[in-house]
N, C-alpha and C. Protein backbone atom coordinates (compact mmCIF):
# COMPACT_ATOMS: atom_id res chain seq x y z
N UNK A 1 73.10 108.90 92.36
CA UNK A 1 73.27 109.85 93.46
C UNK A 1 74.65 109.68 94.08
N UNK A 2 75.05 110.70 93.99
CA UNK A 2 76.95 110.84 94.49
C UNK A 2 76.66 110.77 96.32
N UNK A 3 76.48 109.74 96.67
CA UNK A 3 76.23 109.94 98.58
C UNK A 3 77.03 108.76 99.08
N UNK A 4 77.72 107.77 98.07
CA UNK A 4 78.36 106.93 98.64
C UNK A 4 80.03 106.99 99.17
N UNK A 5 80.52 107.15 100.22
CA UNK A 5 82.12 107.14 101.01
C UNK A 5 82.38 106.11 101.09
N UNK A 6 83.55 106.22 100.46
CA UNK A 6 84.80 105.30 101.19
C UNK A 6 84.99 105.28 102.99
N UNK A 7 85.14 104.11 103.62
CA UNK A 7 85.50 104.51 104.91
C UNK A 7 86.82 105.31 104.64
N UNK A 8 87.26 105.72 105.92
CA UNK A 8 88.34 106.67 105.73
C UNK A 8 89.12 106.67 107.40
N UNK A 9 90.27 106.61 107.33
CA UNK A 9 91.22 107.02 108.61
C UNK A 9 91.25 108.20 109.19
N UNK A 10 90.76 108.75 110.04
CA UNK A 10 91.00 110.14 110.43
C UNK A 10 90.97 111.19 109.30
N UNK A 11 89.67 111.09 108.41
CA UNK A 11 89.52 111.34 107.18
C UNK A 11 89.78 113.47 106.91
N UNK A 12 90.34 113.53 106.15
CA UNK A 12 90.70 114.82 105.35
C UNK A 12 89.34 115.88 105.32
N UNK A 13 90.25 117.12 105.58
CA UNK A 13 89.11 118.16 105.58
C UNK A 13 87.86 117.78 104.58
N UNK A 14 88.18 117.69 102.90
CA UNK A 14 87.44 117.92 102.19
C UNK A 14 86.50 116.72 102.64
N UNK A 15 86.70 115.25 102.92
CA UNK A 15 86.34 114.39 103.15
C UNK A 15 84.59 114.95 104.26
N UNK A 16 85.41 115.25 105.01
CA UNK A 16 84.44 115.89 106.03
C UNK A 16 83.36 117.08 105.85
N UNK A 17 83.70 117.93 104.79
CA UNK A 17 83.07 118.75 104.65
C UNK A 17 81.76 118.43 103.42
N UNK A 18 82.31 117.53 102.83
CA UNK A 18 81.34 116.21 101.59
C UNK A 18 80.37 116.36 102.60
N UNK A 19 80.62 115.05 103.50
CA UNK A 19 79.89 114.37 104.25
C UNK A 19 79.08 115.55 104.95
N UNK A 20 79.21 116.04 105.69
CA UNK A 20 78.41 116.63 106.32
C UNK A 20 77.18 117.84 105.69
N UNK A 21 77.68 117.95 104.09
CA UNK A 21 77.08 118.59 103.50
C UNK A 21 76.04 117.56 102.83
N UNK A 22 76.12 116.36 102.59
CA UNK A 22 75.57 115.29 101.99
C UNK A 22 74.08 115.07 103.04
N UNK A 23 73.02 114.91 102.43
CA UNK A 23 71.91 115.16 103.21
C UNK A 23 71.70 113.25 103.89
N UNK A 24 72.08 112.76 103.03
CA UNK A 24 71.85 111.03 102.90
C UNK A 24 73.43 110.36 102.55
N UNK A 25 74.75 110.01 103.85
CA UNK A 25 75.96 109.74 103.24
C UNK A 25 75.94 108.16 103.75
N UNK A 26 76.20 107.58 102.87
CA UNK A 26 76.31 106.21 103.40
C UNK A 26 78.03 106.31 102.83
N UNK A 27 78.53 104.93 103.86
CA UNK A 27 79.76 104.49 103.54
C UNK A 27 80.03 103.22 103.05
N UNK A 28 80.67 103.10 102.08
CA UNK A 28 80.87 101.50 101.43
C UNK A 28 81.25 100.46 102.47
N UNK A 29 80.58 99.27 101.73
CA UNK A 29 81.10 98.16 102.40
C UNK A 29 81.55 96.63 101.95
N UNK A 30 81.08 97.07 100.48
CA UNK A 30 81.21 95.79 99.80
C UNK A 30 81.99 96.25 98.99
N UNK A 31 82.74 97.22 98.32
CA UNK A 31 83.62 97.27 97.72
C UNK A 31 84.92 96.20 97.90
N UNK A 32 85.58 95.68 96.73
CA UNK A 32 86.95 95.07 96.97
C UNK A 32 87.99 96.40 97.71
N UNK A 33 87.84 95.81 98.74
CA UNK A 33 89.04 96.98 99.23
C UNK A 33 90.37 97.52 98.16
N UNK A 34 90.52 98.81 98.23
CA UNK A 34 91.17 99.40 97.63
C UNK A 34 92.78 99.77 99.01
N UNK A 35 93.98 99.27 97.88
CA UNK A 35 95.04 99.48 99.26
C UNK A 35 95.87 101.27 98.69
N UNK A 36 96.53 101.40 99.73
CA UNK A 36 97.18 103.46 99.54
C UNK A 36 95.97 103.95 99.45
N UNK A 37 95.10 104.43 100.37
CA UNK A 37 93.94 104.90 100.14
C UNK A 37 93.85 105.61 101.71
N UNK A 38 92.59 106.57 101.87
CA UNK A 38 92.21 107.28 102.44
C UNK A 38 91.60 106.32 103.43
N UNK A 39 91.00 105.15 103.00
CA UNK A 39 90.73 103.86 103.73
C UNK A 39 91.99 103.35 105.17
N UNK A 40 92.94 103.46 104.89
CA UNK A 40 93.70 103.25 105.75
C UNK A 40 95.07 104.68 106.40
N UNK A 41 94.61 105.42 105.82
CA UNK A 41 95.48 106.59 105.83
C UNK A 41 95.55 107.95 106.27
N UNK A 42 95.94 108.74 106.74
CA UNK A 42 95.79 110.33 107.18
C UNK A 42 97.25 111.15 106.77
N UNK A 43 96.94 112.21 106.70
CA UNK A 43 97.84 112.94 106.78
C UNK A 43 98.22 114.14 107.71
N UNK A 44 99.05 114.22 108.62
CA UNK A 44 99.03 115.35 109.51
C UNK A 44 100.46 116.28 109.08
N UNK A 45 100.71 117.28 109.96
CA UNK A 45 101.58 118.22 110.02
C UNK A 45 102.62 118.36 111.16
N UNK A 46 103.58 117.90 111.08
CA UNK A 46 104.60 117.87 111.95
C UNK A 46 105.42 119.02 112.03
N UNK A 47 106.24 118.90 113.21
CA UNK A 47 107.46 119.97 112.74
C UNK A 47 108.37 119.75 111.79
N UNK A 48 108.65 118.59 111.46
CA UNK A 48 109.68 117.96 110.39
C UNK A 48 109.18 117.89 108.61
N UNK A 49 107.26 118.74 108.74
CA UNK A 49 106.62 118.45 107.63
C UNK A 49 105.72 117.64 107.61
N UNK A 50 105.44 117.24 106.28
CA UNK A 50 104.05 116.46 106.56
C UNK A 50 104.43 115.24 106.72
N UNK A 51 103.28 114.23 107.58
CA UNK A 51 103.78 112.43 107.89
C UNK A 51 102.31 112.01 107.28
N UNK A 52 102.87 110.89 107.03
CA UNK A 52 101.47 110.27 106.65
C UNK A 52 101.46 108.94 107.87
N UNK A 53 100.21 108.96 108.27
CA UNK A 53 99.71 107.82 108.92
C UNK A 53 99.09 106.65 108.89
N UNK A 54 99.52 105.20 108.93
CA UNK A 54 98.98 104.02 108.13
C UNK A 54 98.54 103.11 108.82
N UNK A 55 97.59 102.49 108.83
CA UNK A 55 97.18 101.79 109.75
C UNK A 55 97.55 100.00 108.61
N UNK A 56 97.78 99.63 109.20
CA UNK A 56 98.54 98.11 108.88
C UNK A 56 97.02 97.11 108.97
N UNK A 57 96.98 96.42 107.56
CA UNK A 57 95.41 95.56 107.63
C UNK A 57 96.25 94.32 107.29
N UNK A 58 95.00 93.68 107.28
CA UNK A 58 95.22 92.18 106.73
C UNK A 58 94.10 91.78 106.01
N UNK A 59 94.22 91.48 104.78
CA UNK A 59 93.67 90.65 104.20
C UNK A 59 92.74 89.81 104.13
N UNK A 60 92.06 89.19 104.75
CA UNK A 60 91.22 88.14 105.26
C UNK A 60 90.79 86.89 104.50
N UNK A 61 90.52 87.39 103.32
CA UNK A 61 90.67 86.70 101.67
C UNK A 61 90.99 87.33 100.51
N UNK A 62 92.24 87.87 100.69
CA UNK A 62 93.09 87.95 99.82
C UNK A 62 92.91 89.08 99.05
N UNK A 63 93.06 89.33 97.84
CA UNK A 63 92.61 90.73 97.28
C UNK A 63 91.51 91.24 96.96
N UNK A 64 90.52 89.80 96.50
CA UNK A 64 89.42 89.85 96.95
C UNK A 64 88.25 90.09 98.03
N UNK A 65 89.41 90.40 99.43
CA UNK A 65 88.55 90.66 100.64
C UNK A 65 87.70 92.03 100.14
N UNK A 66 86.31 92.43 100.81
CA UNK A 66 85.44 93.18 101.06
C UNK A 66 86.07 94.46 102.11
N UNK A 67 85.73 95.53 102.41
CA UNK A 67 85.99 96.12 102.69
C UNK A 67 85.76 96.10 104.01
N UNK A 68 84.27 95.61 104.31
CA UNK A 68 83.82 95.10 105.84
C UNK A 68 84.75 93.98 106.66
N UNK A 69 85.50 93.57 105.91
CA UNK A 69 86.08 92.47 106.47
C UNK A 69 87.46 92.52 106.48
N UNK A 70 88.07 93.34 106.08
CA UNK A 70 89.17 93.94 106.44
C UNK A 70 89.67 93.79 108.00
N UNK A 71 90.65 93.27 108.22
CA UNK A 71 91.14 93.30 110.08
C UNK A 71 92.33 93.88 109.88
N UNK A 72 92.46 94.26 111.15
CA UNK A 72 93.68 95.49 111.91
C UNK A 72 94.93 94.23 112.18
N UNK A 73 96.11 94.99 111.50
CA UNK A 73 97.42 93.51 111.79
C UNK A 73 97.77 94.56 113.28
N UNK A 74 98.19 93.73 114.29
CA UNK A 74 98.91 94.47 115.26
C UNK A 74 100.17 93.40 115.59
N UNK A 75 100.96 93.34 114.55
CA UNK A 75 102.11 92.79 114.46
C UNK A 75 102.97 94.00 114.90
N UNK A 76 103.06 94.97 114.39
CA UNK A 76 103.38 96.52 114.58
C UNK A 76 103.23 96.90 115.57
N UNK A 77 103.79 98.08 116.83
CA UNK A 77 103.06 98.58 117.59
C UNK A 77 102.18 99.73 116.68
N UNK A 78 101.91 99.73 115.86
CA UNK A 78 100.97 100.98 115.31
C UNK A 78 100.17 101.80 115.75
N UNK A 79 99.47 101.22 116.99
CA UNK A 79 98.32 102.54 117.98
C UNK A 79 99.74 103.29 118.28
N UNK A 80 100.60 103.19 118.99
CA UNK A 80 101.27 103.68 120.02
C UNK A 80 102.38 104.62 119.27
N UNK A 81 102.67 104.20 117.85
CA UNK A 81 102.95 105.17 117.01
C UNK A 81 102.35 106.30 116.81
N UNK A 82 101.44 105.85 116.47
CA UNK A 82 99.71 107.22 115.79
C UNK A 82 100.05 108.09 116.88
N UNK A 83 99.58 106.88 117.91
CA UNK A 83 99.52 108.35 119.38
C UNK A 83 100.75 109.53 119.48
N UNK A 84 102.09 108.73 119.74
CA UNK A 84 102.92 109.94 119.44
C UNK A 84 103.59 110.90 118.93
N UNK A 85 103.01 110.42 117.52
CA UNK A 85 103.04 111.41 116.59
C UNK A 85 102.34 112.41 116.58
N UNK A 86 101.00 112.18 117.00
CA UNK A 86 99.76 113.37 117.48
C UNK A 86 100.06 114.16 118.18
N UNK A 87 100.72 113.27 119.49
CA UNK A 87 100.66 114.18 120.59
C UNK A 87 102.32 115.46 120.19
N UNK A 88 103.18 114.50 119.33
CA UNK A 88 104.22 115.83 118.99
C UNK A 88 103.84 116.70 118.14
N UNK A 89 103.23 116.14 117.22
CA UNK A 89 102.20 117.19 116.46
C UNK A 89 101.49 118.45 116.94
N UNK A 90 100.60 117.66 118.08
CA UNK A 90 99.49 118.47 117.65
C UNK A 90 99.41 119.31 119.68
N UNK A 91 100.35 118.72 120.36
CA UNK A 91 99.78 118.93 121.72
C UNK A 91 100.37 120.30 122.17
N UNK A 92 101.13 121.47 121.30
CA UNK A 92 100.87 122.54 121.28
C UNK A 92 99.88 123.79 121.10
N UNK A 93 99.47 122.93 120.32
CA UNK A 93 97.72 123.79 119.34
C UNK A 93 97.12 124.13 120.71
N UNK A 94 95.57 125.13 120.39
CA UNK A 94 94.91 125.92 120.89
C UNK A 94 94.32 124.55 121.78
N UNK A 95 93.90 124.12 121.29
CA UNK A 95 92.21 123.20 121.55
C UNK A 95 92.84 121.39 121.86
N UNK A 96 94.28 121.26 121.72
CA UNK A 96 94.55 119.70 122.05
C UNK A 96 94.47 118.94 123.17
N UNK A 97 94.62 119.51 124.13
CA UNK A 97 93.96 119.38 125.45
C UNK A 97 93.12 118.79 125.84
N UNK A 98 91.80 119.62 124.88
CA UNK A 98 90.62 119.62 125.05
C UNK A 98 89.67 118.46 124.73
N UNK A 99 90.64 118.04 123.17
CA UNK A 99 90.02 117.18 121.91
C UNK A 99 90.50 115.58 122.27
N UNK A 100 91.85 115.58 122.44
CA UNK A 100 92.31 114.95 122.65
C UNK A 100 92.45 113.51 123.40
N UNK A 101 91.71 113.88 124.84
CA UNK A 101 91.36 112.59 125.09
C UNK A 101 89.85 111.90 124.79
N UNK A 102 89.33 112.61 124.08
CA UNK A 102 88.14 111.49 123.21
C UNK A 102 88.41 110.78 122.25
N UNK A 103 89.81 110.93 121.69
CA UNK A 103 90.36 110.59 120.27
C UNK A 103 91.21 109.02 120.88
N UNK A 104 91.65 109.53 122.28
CA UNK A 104 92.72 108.85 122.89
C UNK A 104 92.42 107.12 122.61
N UNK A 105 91.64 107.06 123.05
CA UNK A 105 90.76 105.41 123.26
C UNK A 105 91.10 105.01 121.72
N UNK A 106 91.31 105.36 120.51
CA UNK A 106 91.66 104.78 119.12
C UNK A 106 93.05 103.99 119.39
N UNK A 107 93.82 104.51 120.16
CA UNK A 107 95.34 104.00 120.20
C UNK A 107 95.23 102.90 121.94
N UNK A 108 94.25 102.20 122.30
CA UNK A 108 94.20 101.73 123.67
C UNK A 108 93.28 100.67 123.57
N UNK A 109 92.28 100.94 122.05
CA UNK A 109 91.69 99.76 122.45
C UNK A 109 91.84 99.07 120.77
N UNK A 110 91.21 97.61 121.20
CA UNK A 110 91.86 96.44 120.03
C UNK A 110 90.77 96.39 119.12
N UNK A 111 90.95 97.25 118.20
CA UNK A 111 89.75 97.30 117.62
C UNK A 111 90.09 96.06 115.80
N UNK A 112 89.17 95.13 116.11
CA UNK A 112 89.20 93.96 114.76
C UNK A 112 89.07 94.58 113.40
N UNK A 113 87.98 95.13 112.97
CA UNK A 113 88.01 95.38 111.55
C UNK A 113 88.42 96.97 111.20
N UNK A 114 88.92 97.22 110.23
CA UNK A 114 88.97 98.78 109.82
C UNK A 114 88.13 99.38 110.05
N UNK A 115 87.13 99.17 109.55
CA UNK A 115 85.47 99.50 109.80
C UNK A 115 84.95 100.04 110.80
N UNK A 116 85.99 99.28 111.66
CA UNK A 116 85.63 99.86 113.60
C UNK A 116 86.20 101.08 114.06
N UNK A 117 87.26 100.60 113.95
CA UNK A 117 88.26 101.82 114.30
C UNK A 117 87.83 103.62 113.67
N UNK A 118 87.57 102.89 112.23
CA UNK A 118 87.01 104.15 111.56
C UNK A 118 85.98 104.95 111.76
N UNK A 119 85.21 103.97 112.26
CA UNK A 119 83.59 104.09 112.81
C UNK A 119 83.67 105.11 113.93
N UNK A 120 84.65 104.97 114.76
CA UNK A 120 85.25 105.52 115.70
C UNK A 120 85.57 106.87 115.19
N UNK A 121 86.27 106.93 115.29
CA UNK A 121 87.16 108.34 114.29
C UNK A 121 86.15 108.92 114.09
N UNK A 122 85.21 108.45 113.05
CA UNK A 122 84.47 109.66 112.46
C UNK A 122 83.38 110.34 113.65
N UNK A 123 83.15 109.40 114.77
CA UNK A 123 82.08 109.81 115.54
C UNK A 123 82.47 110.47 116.42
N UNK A 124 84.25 110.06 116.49
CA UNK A 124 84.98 111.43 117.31
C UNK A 124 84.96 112.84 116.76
N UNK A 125 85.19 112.94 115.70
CA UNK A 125 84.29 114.19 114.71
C UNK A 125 83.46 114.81 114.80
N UNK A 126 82.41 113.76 114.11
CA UNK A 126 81.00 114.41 114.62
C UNK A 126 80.80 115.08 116.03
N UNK A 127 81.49 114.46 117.24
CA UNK A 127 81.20 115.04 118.29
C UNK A 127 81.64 116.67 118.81
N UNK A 128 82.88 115.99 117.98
CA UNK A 128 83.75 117.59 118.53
C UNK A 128 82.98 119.11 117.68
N UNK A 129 82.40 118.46 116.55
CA UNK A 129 81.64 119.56 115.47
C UNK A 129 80.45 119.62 116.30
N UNK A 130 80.11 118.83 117.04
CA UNK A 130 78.71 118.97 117.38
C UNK A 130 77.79 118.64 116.43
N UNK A 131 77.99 117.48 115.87
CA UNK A 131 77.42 117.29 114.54
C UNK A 131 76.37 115.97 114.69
N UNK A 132 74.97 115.96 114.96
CA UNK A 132 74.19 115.22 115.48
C UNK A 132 74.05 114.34 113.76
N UNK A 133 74.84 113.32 113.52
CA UNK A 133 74.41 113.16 111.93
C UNK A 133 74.84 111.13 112.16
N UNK A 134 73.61 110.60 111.80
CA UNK A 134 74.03 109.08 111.67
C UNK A 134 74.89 108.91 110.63
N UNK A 135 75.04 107.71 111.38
CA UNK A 135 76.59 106.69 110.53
C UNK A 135 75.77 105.70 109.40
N UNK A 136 75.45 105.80 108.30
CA UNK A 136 74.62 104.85 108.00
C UNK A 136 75.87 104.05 106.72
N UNK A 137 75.65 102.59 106.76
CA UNK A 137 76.33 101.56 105.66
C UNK A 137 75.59 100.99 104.17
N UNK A 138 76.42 100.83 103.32
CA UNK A 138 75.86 100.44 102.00
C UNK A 138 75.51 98.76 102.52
N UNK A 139 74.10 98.88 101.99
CA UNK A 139 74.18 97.23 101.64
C UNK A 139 73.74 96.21 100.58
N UNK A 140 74.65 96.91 99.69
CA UNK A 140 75.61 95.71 98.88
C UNK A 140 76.23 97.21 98.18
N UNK A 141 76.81 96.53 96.91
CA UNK A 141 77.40 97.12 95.71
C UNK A 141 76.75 97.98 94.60
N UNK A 142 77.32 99.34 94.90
CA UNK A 142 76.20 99.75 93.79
C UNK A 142 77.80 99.82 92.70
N UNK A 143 77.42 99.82 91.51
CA UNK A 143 78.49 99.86 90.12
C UNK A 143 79.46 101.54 90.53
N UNK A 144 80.52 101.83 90.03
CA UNK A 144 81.36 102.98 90.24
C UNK A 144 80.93 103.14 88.71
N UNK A 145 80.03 104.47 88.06
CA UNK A 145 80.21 104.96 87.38
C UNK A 145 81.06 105.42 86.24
N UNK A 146 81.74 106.74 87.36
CA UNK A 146 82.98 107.35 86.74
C UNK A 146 83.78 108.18 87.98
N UNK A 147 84.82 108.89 87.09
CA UNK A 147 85.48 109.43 88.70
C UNK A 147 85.37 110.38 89.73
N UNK A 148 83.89 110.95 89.33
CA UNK A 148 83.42 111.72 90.15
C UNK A 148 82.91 111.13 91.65
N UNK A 149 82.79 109.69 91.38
CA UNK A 149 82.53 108.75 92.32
C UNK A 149 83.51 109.16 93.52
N UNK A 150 82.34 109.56 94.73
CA UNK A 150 83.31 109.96 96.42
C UNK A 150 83.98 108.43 96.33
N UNK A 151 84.19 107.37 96.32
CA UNK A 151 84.86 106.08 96.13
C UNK A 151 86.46 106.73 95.32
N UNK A 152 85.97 107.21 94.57
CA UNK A 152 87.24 107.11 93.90
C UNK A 152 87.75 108.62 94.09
N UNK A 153 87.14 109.60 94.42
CA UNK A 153 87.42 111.28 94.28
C UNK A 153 88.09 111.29 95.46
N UNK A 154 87.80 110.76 96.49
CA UNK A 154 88.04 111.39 97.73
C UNK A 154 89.20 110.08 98.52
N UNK A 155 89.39 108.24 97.39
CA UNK A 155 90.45 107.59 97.46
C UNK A 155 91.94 108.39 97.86
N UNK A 156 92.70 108.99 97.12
CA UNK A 156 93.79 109.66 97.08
C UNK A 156 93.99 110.57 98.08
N UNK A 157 94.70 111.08 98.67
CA UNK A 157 94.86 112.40 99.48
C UNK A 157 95.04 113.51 98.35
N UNK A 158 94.88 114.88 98.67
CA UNK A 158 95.26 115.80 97.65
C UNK A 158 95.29 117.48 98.68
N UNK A 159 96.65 118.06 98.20
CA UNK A 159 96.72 119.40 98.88
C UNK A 159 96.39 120.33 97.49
N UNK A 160 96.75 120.17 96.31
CA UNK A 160 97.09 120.89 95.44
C UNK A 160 95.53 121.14 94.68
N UNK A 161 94.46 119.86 94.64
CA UNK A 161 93.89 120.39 94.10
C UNK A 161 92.78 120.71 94.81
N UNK A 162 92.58 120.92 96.12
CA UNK A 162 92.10 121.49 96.96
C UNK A 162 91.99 122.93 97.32
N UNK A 163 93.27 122.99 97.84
CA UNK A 163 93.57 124.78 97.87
C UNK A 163 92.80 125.55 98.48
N UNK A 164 91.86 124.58 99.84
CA UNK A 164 91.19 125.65 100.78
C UNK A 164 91.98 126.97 101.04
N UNK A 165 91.32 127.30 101.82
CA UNK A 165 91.81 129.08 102.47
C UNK A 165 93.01 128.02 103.66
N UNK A 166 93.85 129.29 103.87
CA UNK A 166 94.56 129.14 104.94
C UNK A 166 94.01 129.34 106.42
N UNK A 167 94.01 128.47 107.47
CA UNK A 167 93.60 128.41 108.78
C UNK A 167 95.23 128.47 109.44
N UNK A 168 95.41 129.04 110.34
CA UNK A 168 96.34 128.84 111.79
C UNK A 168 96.82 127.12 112.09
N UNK A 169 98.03 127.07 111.52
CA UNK A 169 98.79 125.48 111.65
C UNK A 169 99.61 125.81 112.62
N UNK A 170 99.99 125.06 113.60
CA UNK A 170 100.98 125.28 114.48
C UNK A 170 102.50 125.36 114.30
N UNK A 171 102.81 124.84 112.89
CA UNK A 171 104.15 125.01 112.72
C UNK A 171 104.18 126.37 111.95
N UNK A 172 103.53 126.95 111.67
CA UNK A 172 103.67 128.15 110.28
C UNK A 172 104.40 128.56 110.24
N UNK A 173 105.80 128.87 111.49
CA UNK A 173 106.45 129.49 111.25
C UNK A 173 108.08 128.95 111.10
N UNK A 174 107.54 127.28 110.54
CA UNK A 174 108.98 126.91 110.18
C UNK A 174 108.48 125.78 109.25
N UNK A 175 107.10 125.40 108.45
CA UNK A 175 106.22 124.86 107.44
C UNK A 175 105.32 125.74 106.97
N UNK A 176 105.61 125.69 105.79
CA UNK A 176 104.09 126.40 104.66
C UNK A 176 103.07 125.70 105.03
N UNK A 177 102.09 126.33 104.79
CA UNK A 177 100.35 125.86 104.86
C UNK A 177 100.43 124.38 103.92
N UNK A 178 99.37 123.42 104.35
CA UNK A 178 99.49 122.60 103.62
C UNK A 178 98.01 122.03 103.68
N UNK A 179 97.18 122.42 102.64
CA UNK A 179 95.58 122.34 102.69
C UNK A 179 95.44 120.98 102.82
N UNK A 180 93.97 120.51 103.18
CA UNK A 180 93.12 119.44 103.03
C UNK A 180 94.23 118.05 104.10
N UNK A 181 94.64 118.39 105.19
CA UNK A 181 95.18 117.60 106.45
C UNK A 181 93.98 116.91 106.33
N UNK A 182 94.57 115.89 107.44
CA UNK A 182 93.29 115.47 108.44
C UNK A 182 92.55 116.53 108.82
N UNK A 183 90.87 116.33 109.01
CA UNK A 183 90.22 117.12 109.23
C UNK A 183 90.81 117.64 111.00
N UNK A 184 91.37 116.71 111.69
CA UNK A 184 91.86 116.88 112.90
C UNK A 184 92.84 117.99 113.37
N UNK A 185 93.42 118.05 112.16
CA UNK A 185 94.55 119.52 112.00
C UNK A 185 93.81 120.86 112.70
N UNK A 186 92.88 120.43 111.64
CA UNK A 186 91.91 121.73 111.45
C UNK A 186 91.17 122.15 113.03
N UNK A 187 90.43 120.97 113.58
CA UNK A 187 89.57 120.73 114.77
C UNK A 187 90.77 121.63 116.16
N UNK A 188 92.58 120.68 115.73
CA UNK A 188 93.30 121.21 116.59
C UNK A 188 93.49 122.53 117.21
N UNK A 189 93.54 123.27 115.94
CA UNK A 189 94.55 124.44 115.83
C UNK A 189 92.98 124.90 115.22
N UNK A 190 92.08 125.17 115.48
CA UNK A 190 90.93 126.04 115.31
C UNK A 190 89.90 126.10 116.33
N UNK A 191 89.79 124.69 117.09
CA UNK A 191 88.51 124.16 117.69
C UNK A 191 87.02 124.38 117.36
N UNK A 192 86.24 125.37 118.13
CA UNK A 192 84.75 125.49 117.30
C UNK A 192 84.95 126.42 116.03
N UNK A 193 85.47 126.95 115.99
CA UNK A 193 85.41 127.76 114.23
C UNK A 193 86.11 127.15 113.26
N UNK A 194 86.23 125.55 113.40
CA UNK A 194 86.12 124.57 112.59
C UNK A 194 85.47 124.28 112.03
N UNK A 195 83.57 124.43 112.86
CA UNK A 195 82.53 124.00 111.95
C UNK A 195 82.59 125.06 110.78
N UNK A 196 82.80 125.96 111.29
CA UNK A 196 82.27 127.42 110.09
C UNK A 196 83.17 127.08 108.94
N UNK A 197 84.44 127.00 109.34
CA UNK A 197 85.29 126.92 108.23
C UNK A 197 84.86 125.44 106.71
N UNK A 198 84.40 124.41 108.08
CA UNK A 198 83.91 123.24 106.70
C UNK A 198 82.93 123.98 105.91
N UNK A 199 81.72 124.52 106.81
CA UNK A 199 80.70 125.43 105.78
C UNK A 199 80.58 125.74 104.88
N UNK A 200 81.95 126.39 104.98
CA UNK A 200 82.12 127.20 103.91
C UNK A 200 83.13 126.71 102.40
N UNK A 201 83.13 124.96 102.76
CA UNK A 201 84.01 124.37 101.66
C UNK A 201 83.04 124.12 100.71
N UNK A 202 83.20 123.15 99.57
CA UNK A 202 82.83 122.58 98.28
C UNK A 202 81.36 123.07 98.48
């Protein structure tokens, strides 16, 4: 049964539209963490184009660490980055205002494992969708098949082979459309006819 996710950073339209279509989604936890991944990563839309966003981990035991055990390095200022990139991003849009300070608390508080932070994120989601749907975790390892595996399908970012419909981006008129953002793009610069639009994905 294809119901197992990767955690994910401020996870990608398609990401979101899986999940919420998935009747039973659990998220990994025993996987050997995988690094350049959707696990630690987002992609948004700037005026300058697209940025990617990284959240800085550590290791805990080595390459072998678990995915649950993954911790946040704050050697970096990295919250305080995220934040102002968002807010140049995104604090023109229709709905940023609005969304915005429920998201805020990700860049303010010290959150230890990936796991957390993410945990976060996604339930900032769910909320803004109005999406009454538990968070549930793998416990243990089930084998990766093949690459249809959400582990490995939904690992990578991808605009190209996505190719949703076009929604209202705030730069459009000095950046081309650029499908499958952070699902947050979408939430920004759409607000409630966000849910409809996931609906109607995969």
């Amino acid at each position: 049964m294809n119901n197992i996710f990767p955690t994910s950073y401020l996870p990608d339209i398609q990401y979101i539209a899986l999940f919420l279509k998935n009747e039973a989604p659990k998220i990994e936890l025993f996987e050997s963490y995988q690094k350049q991944s959707c696990r630690t990563r987002c992609n948004v839309m700037t005026a300058n184009g697209l940025q990617t966003l990284t959240v800085p981990i550590v290791k805990t035991n080595g390459n072998h660490t678990l995915t649950k055990d993954i911790a946040i390095s704050y050697k970096e200022p990295w919250q305080q980055i995220h934040q102002r990139c968002l807010e140049a991003a995104y604090r023109k849009t229709p709905y940023f205002e609005y969304y915005f300070p429920y998201l805020e608390k990700a860049f303010s508080t010290r959150f230890d494992r990936l796991i957390d932070l993410n945990e976060f994120c996604l339930k900032f989601i769910l909320k803004i969708l109005k999406i009454n749907k538990e968070i549930v975790y793998t416990e243990d390892f089930s084998p990766i098949l093949d690459a249809n595996d959400y582990r490995i399908s939904l690992s990578k970012w991808s605009s190209e082979a996505t190719n949703f419909p076009k929604y209202y981006q705030v730069f459009d008129d000095r950046q081309p459309f650029v499908s499958n953002l952070s699902v947050i793009d979408l939430i920004f610069n759409e607000g409630p006819e966000a849910i409809n639009y996931l609906n109607k994905l995969v």
